[in-house]
Protein backbone atom coordinates (compact mmCIF):
# COMPACT_ATOMS: atom_id res chain seq x y z
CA UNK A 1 -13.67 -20.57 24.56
CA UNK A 2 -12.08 -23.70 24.64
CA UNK A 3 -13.29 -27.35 23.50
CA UNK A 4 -11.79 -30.42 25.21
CA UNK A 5 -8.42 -31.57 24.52
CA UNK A 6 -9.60 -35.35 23.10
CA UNK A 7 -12.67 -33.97 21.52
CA UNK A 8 -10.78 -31.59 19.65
CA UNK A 9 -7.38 -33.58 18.67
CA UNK A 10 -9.35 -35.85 16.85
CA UNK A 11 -11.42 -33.15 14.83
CA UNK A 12 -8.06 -31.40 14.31
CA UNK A 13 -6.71 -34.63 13.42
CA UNK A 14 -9.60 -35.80 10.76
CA UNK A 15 -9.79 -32.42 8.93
CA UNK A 16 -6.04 -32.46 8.33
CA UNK A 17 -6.91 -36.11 6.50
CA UNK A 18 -9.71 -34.53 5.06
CA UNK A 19 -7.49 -31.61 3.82
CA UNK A 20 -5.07 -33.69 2.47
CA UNK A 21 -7.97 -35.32 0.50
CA UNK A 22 -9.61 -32.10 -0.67
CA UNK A 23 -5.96 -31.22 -1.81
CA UNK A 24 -5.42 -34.08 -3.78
CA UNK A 25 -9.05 -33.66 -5.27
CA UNK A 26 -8.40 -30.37 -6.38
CA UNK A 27 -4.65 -31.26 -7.73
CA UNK A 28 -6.18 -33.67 -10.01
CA UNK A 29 -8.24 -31.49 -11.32
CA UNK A 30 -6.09 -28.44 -12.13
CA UNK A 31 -4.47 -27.99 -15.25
CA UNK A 32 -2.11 -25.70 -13.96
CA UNK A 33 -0.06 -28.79 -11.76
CA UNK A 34 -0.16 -31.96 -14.28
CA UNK A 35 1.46 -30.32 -17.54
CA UNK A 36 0.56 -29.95 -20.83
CA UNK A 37 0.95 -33.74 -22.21
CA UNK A 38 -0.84 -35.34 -18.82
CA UNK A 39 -3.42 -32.64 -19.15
CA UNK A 40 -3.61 -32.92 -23.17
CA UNK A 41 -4.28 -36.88 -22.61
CA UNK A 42 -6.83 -36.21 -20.04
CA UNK A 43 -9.01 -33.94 -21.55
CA UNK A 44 -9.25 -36.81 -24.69
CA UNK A 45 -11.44 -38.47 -22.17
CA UNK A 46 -15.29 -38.18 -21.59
CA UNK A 47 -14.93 -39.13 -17.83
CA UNK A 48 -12.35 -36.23 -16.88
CA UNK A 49 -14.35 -33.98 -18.13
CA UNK A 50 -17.29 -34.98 -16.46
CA UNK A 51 -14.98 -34.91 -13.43
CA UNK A 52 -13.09 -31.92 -13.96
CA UNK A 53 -16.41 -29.99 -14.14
CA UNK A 54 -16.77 -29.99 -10.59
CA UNK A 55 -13.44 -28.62 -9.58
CA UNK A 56 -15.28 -25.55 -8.64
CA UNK A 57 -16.75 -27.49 -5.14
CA UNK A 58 -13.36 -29.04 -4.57
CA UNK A 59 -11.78 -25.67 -4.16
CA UNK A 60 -15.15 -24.74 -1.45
CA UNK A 61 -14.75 -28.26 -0.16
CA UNK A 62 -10.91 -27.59 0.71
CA UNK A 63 -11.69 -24.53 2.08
CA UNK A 64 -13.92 -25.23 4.47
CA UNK A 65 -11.81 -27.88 5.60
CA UNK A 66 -8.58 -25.68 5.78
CA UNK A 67 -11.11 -23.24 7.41
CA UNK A 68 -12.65 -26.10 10.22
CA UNK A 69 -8.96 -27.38 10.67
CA UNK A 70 -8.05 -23.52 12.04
CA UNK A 71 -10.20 -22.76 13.92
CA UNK A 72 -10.76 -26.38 16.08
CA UNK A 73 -6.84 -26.54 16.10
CA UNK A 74 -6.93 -22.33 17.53
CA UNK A 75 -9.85 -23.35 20.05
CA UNK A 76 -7.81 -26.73 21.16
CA UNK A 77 -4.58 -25.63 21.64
CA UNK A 78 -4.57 -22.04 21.61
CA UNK A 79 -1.51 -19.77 19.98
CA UNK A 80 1.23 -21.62 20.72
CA UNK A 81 3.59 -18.04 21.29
């Protein structure tokens, strides 16, 4: 199965943006990547906690999008090997 070249650069093309932004959503979000002072400071406020608690559906959102980005690349231009 195979969609059309144009159709299917551009999807490839949008879900790597969209990956990209689902990364960076769920960067912000992990305490693991900003350290221990930026995270410290971070948590102090009401708003990043409000924000952090939906890190959860930025991990699904990024997956589906790394997921999406596969599969239209795969079914656009094939194996390349």
């Amino acid at each position: 199965m195979s969609i059309g070249i144009e159709l299917g650069s551009k999807l490839t093309f949008l879900l790597a943006i969209t990956n990209a932004i689902g990364l960076g959503l769920v960067a912000s979000t992990c305490r693991c990547v900003m350290g221990k002072k930026l995270t410290a400071f971070l948590w102090s406020r009401k708003w990043y906690r409000k924000y952090y608690n939906v890190h959860c559906y930025f991990w699904y959102f990024l997956l589906l999008s790394v997921s999406l980005h596969l599969v239209f690349g795969l079914l656009t231009f094939g194996i390349p090997f």
